[in-house]
Protein backbone atom coordinates (compact mmCIF):
# COMPACT_ATOMS: atom_id res chain seq x y z
CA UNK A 1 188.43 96.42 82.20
CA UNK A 2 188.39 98.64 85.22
CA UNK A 3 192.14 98.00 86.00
CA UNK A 4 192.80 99.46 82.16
CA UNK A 5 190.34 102.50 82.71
CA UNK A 6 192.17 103.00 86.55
CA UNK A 7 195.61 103.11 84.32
CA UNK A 8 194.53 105.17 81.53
CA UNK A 9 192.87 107.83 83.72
CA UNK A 10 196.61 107.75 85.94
CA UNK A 11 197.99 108.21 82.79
CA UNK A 12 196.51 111.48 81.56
CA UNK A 13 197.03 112.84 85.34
CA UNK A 14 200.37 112.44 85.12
CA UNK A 15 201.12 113.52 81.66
CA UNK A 16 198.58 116.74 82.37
CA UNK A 17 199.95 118.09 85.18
CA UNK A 18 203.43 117.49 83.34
CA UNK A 19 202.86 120.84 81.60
CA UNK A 20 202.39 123.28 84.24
CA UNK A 21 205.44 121.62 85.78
CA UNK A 22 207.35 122.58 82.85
CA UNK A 23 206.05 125.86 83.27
CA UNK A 24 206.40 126.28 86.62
CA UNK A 25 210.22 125.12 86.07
CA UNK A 26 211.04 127.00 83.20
CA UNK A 27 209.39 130.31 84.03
CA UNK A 28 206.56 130.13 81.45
CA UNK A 29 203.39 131.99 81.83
CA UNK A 30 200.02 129.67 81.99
CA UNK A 31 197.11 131.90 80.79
CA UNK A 32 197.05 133.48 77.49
CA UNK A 33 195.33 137.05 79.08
CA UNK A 34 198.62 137.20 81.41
CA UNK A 35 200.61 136.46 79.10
CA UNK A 36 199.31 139.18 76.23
CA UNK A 37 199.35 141.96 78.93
CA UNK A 38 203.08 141.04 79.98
CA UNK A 39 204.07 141.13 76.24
CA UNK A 40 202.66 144.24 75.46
CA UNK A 41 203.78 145.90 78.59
CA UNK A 42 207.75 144.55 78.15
CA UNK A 43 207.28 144.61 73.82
CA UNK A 44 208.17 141.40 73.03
CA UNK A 45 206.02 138.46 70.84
CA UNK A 46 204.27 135.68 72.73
CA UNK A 47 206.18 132.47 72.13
CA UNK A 48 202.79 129.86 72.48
CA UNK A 49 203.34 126.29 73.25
CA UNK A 50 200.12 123.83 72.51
CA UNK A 51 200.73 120.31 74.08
CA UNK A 52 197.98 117.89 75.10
CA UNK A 53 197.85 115.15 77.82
CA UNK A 54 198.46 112.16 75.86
CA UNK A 55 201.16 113.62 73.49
CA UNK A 56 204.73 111.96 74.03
CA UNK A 57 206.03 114.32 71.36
CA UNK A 58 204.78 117.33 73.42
CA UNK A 59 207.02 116.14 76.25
CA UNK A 60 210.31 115.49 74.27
CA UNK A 61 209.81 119.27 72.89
CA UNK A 62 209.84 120.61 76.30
CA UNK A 63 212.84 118.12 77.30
CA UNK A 64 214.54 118.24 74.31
CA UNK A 65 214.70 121.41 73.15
CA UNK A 66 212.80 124.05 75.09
CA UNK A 67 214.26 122.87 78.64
CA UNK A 68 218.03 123.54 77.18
CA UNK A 69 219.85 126.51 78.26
CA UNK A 70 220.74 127.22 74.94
CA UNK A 71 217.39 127.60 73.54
CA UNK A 72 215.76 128.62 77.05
CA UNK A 73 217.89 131.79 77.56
CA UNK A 74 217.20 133.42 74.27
CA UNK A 75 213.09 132.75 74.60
CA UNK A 76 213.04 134.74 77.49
CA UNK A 77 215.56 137.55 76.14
CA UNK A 78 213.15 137.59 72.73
CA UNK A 79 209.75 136.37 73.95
CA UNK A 80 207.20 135.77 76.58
CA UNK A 81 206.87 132.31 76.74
CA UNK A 82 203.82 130.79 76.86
CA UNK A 83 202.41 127.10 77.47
CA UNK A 84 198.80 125.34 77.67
CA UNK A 85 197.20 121.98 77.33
CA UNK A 86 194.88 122.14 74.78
CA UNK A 87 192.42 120.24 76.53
CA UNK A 88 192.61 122.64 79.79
CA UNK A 89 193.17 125.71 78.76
CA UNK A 90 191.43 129.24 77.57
CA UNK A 91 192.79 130.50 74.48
CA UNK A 92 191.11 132.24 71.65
CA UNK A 93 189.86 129.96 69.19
CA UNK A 94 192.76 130.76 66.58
CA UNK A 95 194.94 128.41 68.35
CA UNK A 96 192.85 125.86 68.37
CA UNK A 97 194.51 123.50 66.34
CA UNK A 98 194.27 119.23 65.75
CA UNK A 99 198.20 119.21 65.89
CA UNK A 100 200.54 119.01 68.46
CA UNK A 101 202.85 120.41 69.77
CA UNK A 102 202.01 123.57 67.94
CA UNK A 103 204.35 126.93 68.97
CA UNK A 104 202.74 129.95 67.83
CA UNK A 105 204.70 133.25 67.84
CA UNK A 106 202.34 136.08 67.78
CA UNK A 107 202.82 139.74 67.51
CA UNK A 108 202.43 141.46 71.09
CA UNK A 109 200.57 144.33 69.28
CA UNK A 110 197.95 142.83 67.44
CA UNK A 111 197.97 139.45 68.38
CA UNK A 112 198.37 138.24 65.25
CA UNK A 113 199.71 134.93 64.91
CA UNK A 114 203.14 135.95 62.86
CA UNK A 115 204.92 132.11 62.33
CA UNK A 116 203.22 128.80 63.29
CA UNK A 117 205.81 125.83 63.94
CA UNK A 118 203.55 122.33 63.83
CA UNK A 119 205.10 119.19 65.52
CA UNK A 120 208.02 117.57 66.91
CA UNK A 121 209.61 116.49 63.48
CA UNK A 122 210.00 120.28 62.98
CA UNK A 123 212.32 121.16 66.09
CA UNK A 124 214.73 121.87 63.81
CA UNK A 125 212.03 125.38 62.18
CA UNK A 126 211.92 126.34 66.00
CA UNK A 127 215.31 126.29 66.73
CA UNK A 128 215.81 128.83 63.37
CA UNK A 129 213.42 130.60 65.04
CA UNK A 130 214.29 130.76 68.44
CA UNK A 131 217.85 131.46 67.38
CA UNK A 132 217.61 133.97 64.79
């Protein structure tokens, strides 16, 4: 029993600190505040990535898709992206959401959440969106 709780607790270490890895990596910003006032000062939408520690889907989205040069290059040209663990970090409770991975895309004026993408299976929405 102890030996399965010692596993599990390695576990959501390593798949937690996964995401600010990714971040660090791929140039994302961490913390919503930073990431607003960067967005309003350079006028582009927040792109908002929601994973969690114990989501494999979460990780093939930044892998997958997000991590590709294709789809990398234009979310920095069009947005400031954004990613946070759900169970970590401070966002405003409108992104709270029982889904993941969510990517929000919010307006840099008002904050407004302007398209909501839920899920792996829907990589395909996020590309469109990314791309258009």
């Amino acid at each position: 029993m102890k030996l399965l709780l010692l596993a599990s607790l390695l576990v959501i270490q390593l798949f937690g600190k996964s995401y600010t890895e990714f971040a660090t990596k791929m140039n994302y910003e961490i913390n919503y505040e930073t990431a607003l006032a960067k967005a309003k000062k350079e006028k582009k939408d927040i792109m908002f990535v929601v994973v969690a520690n114990f989501c494999p889907w979460c990780q093939k989205l930044e892998k997958l898709v997000l991590s590709k040069g294709k789809f990398n290059k234009p979310i920095h040209e069009k947005y400031i992206p954004l990613i946070l663990n759900r169970e970590e970090g401070e966002f405003p409770k409108k992104f709270e959401t029982p889904f993941i991975p969510t990517v929000y895309f919010v307006d840099y004026k008002t904050g407004d959440i302007k398209k909501k993408v839920i899920g792996y299976n829907n990589r395909q929405d996020l590309k469109n969106e990314i791309l258009k």
